[in-house]
C-alpha atoms as a PDB file:
ATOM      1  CA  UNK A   1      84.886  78.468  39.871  1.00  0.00           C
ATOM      2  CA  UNK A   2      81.932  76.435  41.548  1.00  0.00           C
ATOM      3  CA  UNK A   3      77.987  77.654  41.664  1.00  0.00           C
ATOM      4  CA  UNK A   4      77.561  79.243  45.138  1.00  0.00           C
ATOM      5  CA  UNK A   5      75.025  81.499  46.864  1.00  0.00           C
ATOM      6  CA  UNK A   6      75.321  83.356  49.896  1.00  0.00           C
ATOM      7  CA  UNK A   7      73.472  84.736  52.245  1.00  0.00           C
ATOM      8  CA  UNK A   8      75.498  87.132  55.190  1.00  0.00           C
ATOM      9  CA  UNK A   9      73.961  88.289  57.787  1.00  0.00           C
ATOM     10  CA  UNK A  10      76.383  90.381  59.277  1.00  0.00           C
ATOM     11  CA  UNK A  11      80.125  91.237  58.471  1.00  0.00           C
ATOM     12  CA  UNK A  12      81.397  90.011  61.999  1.00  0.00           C
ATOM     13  CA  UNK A  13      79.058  86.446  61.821  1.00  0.00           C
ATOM     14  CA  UNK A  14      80.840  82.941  61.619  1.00  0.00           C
ATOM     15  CA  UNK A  15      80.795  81.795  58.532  1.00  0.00           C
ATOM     16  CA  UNK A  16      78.957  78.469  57.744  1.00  0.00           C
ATOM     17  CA  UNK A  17      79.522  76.060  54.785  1.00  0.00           C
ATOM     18  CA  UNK A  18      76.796  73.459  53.090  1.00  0.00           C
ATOM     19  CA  UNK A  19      78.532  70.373  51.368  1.00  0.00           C
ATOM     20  CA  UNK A  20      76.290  68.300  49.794  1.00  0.00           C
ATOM     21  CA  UNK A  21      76.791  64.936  48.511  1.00  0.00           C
ATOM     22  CA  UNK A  22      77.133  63.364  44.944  1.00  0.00           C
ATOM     23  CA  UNK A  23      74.452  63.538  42.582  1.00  0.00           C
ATOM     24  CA  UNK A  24      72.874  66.038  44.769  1.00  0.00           C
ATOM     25  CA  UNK A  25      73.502  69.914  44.949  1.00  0.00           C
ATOM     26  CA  UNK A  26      72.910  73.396  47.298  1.00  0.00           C
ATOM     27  CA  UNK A  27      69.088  72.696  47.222  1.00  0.00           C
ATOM     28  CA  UNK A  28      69.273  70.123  49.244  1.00  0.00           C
ATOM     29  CA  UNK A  29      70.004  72.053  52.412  1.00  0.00           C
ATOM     30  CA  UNK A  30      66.625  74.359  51.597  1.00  0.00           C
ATOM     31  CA  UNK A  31      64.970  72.993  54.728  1.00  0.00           C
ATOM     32  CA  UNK A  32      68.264  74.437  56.652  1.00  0.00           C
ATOM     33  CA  UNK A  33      68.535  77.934  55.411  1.00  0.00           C
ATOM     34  CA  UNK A  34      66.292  79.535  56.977  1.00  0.00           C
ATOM     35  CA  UNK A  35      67.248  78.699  60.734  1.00  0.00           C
ATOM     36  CA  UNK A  36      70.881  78.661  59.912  1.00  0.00           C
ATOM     37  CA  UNK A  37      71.191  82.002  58.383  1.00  0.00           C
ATOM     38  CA  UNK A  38      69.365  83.754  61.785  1.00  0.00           C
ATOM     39  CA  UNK A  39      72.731  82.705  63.515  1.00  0.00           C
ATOM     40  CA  UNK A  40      75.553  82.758  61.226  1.00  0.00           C
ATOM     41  CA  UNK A  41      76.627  83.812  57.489  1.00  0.00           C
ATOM     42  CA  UNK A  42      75.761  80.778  54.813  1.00  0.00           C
ATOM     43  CA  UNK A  43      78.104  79.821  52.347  1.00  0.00           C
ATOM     44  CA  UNK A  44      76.654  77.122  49.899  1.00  0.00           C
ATOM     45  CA  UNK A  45      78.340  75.390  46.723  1.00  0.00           C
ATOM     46  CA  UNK A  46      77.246  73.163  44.074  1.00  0.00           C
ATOM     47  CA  UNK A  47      80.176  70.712  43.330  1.00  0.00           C
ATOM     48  CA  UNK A  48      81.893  70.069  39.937  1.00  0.00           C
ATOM     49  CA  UNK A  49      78.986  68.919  37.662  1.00  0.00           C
ATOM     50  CA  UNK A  50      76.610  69.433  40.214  1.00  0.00           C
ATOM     51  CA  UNK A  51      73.566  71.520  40.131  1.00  0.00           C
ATOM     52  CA  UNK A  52      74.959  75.283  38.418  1.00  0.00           C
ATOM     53  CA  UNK A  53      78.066  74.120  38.416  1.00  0.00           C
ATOM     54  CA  UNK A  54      78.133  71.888  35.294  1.00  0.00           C
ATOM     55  CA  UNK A  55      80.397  74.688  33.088  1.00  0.00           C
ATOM     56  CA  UNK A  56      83.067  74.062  36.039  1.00  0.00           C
ATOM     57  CA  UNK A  57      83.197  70.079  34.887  1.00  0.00           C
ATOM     58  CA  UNK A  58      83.273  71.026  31.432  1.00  0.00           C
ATOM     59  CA  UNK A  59      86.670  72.652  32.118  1.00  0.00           C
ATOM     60  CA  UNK A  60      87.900  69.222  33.612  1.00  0.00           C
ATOM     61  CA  UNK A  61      87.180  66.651  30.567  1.00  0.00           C
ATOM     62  CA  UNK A  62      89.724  64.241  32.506  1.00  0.00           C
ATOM     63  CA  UNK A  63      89.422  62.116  35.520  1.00  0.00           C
ATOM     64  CA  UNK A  64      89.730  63.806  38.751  1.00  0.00           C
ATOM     65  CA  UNK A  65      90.376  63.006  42.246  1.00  0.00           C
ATOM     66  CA  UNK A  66      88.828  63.790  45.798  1.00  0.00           C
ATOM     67  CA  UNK A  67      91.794  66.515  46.373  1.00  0.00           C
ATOM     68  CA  UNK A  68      90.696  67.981  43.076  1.00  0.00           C
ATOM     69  CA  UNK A  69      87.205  68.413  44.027  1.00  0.00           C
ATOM     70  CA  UNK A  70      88.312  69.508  47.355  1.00  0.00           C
ATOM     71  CA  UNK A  71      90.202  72.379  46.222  1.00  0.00           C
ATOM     72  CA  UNK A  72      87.212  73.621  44.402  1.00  0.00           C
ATOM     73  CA  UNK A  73      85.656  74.611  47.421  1.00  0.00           C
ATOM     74  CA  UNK A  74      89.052  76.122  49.172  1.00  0.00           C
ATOM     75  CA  UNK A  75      88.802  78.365  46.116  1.00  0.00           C
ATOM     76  CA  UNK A  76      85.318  79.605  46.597  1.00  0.00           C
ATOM     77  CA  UNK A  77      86.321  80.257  50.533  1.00  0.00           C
ATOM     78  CA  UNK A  78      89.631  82.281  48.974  1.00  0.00           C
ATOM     79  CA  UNK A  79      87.608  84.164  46.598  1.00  0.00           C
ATOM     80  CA  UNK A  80      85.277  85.241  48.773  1.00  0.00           C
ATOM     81  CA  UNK A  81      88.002  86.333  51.651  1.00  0.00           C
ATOM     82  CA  UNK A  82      86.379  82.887  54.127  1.00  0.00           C
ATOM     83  CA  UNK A  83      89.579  82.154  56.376  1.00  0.00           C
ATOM     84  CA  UNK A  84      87.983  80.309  58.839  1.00  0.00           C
ATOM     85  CA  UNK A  85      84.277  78.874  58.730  1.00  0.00           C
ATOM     86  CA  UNK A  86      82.005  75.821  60.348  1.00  0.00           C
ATOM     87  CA  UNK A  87      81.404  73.354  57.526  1.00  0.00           C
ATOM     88  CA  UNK A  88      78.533  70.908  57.670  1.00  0.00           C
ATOM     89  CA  UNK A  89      77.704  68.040  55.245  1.00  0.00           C
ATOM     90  CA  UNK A  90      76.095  65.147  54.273  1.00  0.00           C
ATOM     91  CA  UNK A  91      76.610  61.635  53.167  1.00  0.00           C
ATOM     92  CA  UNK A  92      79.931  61.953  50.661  1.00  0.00           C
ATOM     93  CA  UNK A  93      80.145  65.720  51.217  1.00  0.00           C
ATOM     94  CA  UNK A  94      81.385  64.720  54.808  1.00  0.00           C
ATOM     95  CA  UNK A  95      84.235  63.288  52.965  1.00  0.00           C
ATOM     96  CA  UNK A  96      84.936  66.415  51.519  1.00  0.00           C
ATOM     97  CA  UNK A  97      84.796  68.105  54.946  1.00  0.00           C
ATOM     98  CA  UNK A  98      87.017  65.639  56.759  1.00  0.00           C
ATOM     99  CA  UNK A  99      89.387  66.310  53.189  1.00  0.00           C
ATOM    100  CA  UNK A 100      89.480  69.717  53.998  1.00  0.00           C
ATOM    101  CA  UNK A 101      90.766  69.501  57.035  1.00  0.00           C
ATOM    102  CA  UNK A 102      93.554  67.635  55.840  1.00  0.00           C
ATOM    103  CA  UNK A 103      94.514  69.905  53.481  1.00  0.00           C
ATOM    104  CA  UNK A 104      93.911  73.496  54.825  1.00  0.00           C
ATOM    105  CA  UNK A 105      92.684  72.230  58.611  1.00  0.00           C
ATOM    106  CA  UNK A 106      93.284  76.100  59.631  1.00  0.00           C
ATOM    107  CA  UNK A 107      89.865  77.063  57.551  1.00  0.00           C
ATOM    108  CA  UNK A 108      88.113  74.340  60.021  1.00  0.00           C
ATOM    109  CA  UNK A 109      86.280  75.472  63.507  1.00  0.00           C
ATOM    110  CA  UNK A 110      83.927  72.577  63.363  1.00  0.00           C
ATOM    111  CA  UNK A 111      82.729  69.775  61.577  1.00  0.00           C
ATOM    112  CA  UNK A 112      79.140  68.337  61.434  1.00  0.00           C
ATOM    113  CA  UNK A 113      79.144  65.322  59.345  1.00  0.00           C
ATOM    114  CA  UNK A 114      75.336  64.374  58.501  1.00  0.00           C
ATOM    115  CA  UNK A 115      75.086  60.423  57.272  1.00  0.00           C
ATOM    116  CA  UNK A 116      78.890  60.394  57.859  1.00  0.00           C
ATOM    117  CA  UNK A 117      80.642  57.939  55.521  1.00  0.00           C
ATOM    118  CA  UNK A 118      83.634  56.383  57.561  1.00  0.00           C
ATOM    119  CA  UNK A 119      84.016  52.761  56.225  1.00  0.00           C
ATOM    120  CA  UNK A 120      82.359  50.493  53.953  1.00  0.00           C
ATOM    121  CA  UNK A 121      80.590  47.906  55.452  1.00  0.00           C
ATOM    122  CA  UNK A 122      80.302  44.356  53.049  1.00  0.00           C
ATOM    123  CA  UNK A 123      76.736  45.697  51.583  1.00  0.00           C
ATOM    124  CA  UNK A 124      78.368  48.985  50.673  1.00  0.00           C
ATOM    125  CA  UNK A 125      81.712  47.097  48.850  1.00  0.00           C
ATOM    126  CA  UNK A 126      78.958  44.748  47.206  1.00  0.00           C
ATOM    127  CA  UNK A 127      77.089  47.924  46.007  1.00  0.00           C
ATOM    128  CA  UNK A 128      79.961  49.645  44.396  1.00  0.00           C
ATOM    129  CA  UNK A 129      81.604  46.561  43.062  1.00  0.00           C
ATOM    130  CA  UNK A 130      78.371  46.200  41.507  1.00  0.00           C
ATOM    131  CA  UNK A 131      77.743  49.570  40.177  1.00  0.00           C
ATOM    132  CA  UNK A 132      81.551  49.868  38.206  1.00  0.00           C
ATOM    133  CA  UNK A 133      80.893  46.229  36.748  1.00  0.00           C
ATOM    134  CA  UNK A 134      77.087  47.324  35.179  1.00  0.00           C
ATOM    135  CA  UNK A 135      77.724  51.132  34.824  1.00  0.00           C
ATOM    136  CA  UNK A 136      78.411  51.446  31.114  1.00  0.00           C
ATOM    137  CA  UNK A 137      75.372  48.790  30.278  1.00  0.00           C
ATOM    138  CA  UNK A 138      73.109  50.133  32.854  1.00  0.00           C
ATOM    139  CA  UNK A 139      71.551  53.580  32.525  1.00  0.00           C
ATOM    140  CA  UNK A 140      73.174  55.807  35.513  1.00  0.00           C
ATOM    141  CA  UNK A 141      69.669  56.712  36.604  1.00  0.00           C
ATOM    142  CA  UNK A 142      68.761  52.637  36.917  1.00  0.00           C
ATOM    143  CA  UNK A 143      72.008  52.755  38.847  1.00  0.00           C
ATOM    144  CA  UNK A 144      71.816  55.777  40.930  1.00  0.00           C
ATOM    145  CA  UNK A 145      67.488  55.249  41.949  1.00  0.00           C
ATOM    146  CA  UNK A 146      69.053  51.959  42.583  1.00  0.00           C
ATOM    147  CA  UNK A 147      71.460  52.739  45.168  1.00  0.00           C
ATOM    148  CA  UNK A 148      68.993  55.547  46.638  1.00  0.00           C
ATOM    149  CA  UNK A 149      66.494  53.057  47.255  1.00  0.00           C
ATOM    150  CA  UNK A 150      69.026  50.302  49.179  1.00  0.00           C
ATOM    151  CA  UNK A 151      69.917  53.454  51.547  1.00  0.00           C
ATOM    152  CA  UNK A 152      66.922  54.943  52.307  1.00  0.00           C
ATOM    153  CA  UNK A 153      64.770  51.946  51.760  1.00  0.00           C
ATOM    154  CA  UNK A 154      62.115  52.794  54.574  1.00  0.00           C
ATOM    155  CA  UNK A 155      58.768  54.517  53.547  1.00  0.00           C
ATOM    156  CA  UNK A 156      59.548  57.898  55.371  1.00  0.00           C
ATOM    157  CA  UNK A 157      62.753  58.208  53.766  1.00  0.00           C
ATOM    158  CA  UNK A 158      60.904  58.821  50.397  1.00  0.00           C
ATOM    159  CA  UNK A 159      61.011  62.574  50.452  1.00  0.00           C
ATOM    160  CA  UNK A 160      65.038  62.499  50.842  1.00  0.00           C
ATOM    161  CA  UNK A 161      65.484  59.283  48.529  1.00  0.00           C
ATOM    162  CA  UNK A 162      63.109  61.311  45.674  1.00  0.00           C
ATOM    163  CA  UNK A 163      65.163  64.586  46.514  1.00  0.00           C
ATOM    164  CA  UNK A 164      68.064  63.165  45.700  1.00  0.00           C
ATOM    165  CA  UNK A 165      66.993  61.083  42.461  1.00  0.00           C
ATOM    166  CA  UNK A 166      65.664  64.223  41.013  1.00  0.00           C
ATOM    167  CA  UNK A 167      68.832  66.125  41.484  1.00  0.00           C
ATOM    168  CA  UNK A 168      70.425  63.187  40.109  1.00  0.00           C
ATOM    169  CA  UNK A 169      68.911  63.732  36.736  1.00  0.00           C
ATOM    170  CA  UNK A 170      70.147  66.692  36.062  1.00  0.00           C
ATOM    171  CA  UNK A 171      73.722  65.396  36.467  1.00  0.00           C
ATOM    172  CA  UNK A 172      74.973  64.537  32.865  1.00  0.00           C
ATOM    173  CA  UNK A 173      75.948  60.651  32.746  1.00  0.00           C
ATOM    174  CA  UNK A 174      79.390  61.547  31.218  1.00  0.00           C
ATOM    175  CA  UNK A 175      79.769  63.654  34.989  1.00  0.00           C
ATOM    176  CA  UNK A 176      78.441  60.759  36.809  1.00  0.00           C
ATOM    177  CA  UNK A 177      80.711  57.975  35.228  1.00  0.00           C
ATOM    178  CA  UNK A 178      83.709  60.498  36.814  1.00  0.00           C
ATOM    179  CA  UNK A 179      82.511  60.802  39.922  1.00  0.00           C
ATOM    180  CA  UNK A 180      81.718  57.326  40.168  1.00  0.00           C
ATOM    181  CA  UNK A 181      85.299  56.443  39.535  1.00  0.00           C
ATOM    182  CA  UNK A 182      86.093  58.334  42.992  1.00  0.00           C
ATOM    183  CA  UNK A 183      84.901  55.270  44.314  1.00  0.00           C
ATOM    184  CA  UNK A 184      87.758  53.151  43.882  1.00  0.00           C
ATOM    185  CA  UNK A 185      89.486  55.954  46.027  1.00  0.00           C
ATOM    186  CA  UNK A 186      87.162  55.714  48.713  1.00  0.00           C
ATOM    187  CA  UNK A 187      88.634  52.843  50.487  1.00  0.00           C
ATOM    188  CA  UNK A 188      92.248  53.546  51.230  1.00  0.00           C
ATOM    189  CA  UNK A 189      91.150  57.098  51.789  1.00  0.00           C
ATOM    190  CA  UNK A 190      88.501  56.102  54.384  1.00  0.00           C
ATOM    191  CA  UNK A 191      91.227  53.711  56.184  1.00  0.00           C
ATOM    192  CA  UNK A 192      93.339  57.091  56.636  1.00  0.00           C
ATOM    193  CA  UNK A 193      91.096  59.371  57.535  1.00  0.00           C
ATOM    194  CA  UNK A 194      90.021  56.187  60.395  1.00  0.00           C
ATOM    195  CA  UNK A 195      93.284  56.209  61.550  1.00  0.00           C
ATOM    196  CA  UNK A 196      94.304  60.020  62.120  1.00  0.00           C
ATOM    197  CA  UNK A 197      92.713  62.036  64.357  1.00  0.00           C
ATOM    198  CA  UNK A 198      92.455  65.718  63.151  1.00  0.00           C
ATOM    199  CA  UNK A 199      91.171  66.826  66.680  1.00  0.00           C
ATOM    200  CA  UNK A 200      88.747  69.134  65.387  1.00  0.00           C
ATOM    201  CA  UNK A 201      85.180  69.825  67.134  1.00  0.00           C
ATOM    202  CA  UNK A 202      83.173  66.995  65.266  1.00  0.00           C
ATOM    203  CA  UNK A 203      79.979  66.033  65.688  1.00  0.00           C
ATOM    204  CA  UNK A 204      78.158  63.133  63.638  1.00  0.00           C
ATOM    205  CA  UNK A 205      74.594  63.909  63.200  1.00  0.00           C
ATOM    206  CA  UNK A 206      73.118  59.961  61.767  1.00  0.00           C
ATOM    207  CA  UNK A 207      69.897  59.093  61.593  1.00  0.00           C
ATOM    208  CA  UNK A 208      69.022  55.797  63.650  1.00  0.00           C
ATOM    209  CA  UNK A 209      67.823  54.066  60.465  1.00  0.00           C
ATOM    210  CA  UNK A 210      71.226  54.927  58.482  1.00  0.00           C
ATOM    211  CA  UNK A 211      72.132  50.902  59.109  1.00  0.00           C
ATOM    212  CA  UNK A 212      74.646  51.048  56.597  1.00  0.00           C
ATOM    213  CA  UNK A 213      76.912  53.631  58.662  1.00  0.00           C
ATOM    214  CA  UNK A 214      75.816  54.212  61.331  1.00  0.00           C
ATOM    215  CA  UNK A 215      77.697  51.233  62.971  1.00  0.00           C
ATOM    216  CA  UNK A 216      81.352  52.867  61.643  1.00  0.00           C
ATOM    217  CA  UNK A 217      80.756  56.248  63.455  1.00  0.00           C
ATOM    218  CA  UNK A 218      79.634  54.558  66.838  1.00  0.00           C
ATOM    219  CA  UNK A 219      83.246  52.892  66.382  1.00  0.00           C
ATOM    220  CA  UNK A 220      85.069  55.942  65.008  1.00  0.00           C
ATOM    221  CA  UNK A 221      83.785  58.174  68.024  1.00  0.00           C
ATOM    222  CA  UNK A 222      85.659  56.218  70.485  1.00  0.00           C
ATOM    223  CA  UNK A 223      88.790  56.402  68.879  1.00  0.00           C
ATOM    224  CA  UNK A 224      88.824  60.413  68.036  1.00  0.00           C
ATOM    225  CA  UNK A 225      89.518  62.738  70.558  1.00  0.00           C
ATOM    226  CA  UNK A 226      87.026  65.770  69.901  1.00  0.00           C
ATOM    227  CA  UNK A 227      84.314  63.695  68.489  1.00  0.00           C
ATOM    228  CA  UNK A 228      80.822  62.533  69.467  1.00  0.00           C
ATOM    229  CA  UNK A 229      77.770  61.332  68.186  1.00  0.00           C
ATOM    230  CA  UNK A 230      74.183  62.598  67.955  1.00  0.00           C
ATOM    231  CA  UNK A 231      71.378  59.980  66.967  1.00  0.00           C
ATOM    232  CA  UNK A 232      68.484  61.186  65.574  1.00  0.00           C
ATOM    233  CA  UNK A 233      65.095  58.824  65.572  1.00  0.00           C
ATOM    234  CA  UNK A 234      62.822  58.156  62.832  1.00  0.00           C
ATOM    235  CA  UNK A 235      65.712  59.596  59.804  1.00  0.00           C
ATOM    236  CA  UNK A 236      67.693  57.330  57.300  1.00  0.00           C
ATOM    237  CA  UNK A 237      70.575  58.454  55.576  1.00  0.00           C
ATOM    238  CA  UNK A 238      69.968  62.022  54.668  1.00  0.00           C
ATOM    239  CA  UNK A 239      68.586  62.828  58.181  1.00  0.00           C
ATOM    240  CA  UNK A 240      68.564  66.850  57.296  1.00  0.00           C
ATOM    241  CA  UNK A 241      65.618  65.811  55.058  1.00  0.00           C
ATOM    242  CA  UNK A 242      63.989  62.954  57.181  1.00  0.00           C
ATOM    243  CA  UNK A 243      64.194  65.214  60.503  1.00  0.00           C
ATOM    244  CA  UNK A 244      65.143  68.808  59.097  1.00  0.00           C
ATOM    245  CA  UNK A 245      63.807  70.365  62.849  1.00  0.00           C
ATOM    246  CA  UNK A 246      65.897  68.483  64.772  1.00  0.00           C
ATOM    247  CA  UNK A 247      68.765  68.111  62.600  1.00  0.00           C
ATOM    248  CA  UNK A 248      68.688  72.407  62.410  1.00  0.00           C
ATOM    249  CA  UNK A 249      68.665  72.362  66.231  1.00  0.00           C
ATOM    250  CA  UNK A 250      71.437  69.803  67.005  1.00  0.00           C
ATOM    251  CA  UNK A 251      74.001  71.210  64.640  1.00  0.00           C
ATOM    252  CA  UNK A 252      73.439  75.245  65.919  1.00  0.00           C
ATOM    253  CA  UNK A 253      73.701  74.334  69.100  1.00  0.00           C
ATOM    254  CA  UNK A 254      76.738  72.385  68.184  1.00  0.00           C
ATOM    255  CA  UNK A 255      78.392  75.459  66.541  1.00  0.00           C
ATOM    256  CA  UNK A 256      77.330  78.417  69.180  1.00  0.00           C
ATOM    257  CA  UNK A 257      79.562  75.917  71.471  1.00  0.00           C
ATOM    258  CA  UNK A 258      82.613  76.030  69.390  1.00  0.00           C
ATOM    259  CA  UNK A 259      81.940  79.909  67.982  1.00  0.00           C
ATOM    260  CA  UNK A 260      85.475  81.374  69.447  1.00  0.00           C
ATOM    261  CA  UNK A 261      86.957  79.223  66.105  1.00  0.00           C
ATOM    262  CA  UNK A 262      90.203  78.147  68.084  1.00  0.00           C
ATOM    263  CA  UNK A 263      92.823  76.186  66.143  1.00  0.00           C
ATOM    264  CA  UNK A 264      93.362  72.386  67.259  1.00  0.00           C
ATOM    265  CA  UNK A 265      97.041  70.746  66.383  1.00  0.00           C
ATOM    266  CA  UNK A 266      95.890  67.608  64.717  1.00  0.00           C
ATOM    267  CA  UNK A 267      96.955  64.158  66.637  1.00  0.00           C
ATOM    268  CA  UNK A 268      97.146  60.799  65.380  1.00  0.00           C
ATOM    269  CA  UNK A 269      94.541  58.086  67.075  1.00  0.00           C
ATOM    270  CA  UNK A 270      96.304  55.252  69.299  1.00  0.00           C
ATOM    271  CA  UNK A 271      96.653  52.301  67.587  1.00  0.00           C
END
């Protein structure tokens, strides 16, 4: 089973669940913990090879899909009794969100998708084509400080960028090289999660700088019934780092709106 810490802060509170993103792990939300546990109980995991959770990959020496990784986190909510929680997450941990309400969208009261990845704009295809054509000649870290820096490429987005290159390093490279075969995944799995509307409460939290995309959710928003969009100024990519006060307060208030939990039937988008 996955790394994961709690923190409850009483037996009736909704339950809320960090998802971070790849190469990153539960530390990452450290600048959220403190304001999200005065409102609700905190549920955070470390993903397959991520973080504490590197003796969960070594049980999975094959290669392994988003669904796989997916279902790790289902697990910890089983284990743990979580029927029904608010799940928040950023950059490719959205993806995992927006998975999980595929597969079990009765656990989901609300989604808040921090640097939401919907589509892949031409610099993003560029960077991935890239990365699986130099990945086993190029040391993952080259690779991985690499990509950090093209995202978050702005001098204020240094604390997040570093943040995330140092809990890249502790990812073994044998880990990374799976993961980063997820990517050939991404793009018909993006297209369908585009095209079907779960109708869950959704909000996208992006920083205004995210200009890789950011342009994708002010699309996807107009097409999905229960979905809006929050920007937030001076933040990249990993706005919970850039802008940690007002990301906190945006997301809360989000959440105490939606805290009755009510089931949505799913409906597919117009065409």
């Amino acid at each position: 089973m996955l790394h994961y810490r709690t923190y409850e802060l009483e037996p009736d509170a909704p339950w809320v669940v960090f998802v971070h993103g790849a190469g990153g792990s539960s530390s990452i939300w450290f600048l959220q913990l403190k304001d999200f546990s005065r409102h609700f109980n905190v549920l955070m995991v470390d993903l397959r090879g991520h973080g504490k959770s590197k003796s969960e990959a070594s049980r999975h020496r094959g290669k392994y899909n988003f669904e796989d990784i997916t279902l790790d986190i289902i697990d910890v909510l089983d284990h743990l009794g979580i029927r029904r929680a608010h799940f928040i997450g950023i950059s490719l941990g959205t993806i995992l969100i927006r998975q999980i309400s595929e597969l079990a969208p009765e656990r989901v009261c609300s989604m808040v998708m921090g640097g939401a990845i919907i589509r892949l704009n031409v610099r993003a295809r560029v960077l991935v084509t890239l990365g699986n054509m130099f990945k086993r000649f190029v040391p993952y870290m080259w690779l991985y400080s690499f990509f950090a820096w093209i995202i978050m490429p702005k001098a204020r987005h240094r604390k997040a960028r570093m943040l995330f290159v140092n809990e890249a390093k502790k990812v073994a490279q044998k880990e990374f090289m799976r993961w980063f075969r997820l990517t050939y995944e991404l793009k018909p799995l993006l297209k369908y999660f585009e095209e079907k509307d779960t109708g869950i409460p959704t909000l996208y939290l992006m920083g205004e700088e995210d200009y890789m995309f950011l342009p994708t959710v002010e699309y996807i928003v107009t097409r999905h019934s229960r979905s809006s969009l929050e920007i937030i100024r001076n933040s990249g990519h990993v706005c919970n780092v850039d802008q940690p006060q007002d990301f906190n307060e945006r997301a809360i208030r989000f959440m105490q709106c939606h805290s009755t939990c009510v089931p949505v039937p799913a409906v597919t988008a117009a065409s």
